[in-house]
C-alpha atoms as a PDB file:
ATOM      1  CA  UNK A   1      19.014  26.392  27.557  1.00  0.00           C
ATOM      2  CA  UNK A   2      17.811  23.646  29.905  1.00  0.00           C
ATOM      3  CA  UNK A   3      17.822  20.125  29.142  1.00  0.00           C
ATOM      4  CA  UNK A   4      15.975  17.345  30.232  1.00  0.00           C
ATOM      5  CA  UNK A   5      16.160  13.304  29.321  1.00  0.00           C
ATOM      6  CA  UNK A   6      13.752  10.347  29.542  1.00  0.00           C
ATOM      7  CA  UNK A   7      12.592   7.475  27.784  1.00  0.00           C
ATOM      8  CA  UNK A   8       9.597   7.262  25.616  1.00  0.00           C
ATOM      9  CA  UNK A   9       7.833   4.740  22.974  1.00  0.00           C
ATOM     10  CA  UNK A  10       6.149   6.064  19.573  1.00  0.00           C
ATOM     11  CA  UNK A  11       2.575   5.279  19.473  1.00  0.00           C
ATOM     12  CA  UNK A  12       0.963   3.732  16.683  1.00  0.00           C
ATOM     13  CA  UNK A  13       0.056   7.499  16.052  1.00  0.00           C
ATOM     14  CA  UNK A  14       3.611   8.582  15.532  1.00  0.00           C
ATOM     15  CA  UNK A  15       3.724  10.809  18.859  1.00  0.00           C
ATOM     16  CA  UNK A  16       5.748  10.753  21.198  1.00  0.00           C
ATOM     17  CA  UNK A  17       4.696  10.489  25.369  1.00  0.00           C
ATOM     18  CA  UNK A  18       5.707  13.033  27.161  1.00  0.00           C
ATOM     19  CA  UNK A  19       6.210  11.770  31.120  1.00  0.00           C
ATOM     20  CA  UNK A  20       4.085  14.135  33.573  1.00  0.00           C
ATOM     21  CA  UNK A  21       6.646  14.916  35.504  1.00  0.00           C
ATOM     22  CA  UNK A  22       8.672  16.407  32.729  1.00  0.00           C
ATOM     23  CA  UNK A  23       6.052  17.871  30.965  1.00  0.00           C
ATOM     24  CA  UNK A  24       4.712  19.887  33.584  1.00  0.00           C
ATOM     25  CA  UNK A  25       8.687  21.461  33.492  1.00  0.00           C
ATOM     26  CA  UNK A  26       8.730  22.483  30.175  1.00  0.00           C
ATOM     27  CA  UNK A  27       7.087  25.924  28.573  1.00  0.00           C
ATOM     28  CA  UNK A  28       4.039  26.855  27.017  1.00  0.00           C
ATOM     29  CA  UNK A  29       3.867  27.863  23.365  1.00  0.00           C
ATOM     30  CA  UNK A  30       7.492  28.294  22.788  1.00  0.00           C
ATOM     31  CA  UNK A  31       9.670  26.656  20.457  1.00  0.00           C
ATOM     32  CA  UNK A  32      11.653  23.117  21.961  1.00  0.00           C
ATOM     33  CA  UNK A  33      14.257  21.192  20.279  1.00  0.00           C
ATOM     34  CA  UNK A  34      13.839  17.885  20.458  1.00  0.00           C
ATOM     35  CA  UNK A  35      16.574  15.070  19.494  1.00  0.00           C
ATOM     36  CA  UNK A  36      15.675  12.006  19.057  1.00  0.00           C
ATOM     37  CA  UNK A  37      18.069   9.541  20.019  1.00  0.00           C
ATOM     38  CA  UNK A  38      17.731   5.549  19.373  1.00  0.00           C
ATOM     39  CA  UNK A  39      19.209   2.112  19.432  1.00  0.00           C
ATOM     40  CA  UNK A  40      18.887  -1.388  20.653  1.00  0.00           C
ATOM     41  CA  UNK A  41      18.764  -0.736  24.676  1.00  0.00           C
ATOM     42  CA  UNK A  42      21.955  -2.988  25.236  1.00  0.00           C
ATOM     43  CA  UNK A  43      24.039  -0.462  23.382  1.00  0.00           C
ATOM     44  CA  UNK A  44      21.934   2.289  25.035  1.00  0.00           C
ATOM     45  CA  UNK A  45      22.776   0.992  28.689  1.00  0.00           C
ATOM     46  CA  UNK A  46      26.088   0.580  27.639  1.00  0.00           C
ATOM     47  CA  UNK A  47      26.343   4.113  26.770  1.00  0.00           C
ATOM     48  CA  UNK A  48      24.812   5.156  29.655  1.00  0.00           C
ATOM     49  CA  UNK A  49      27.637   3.238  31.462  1.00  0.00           C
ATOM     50  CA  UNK A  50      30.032   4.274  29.794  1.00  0.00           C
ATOM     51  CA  UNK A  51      28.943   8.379  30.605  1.00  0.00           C
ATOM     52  CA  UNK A  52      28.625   6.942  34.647  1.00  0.00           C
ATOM     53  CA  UNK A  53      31.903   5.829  34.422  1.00  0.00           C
ATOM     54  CA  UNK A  54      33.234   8.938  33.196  1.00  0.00           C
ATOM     55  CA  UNK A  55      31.790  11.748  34.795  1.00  0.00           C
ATOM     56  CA  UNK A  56      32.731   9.304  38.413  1.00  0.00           C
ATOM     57  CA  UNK A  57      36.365   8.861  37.219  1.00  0.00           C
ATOM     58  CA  UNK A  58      36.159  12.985  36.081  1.00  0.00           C
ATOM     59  CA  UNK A  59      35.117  13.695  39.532  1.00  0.00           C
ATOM     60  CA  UNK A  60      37.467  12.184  41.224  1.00  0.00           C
ATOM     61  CA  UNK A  61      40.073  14.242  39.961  1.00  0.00           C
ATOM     62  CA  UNK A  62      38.282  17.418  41.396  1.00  0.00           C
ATOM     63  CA  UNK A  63      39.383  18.670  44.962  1.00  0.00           C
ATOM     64  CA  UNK A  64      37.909  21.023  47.252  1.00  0.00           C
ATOM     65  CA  UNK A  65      41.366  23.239  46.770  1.00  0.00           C
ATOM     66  CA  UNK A  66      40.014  23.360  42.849  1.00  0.00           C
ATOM     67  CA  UNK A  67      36.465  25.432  44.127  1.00  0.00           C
ATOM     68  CA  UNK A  68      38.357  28.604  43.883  1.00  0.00           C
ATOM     69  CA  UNK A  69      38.054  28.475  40.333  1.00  0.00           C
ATOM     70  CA  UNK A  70      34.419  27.966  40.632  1.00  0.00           C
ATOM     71  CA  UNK A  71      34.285  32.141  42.354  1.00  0.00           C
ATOM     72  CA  UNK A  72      32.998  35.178  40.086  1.00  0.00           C
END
């Protein structure tokens, strides 16, 4: 399963825009899942902070001696 993330507003219609970019990515008469996430944007951009700052301090934890794991 792929994933892929952007922002959006509901029309007046109840539907939700699709960017372009994203939906020329995604397939053709198959099922998606879609979750719908929302909030006031300060506590959204503080969440997105907050997963920056994580998956930075994660990372620097890895080392290059830890890619061995990474083999098949």
């Amino acid at each position: 399963m792929q994933a892929v993330e952007f922002d959006s507003v509901l029309t007046e219609k109840g539907e939700l825009a699709i960017p372009d970019d994203f939906a020329a990515r995604l397939p053709r008469a198959e099922t998606l899942r879609v979750i719908v996430l929302f909030g006031d944007a300060k506590s959204s951009t503080e969440d997105q902070d907050w997963s920056r700052l994580t998956a930075h301090q994660f990372l620097q934890g890895y080392s290059d001696k830890d890619a061995i794991y990474d083999e098949d």
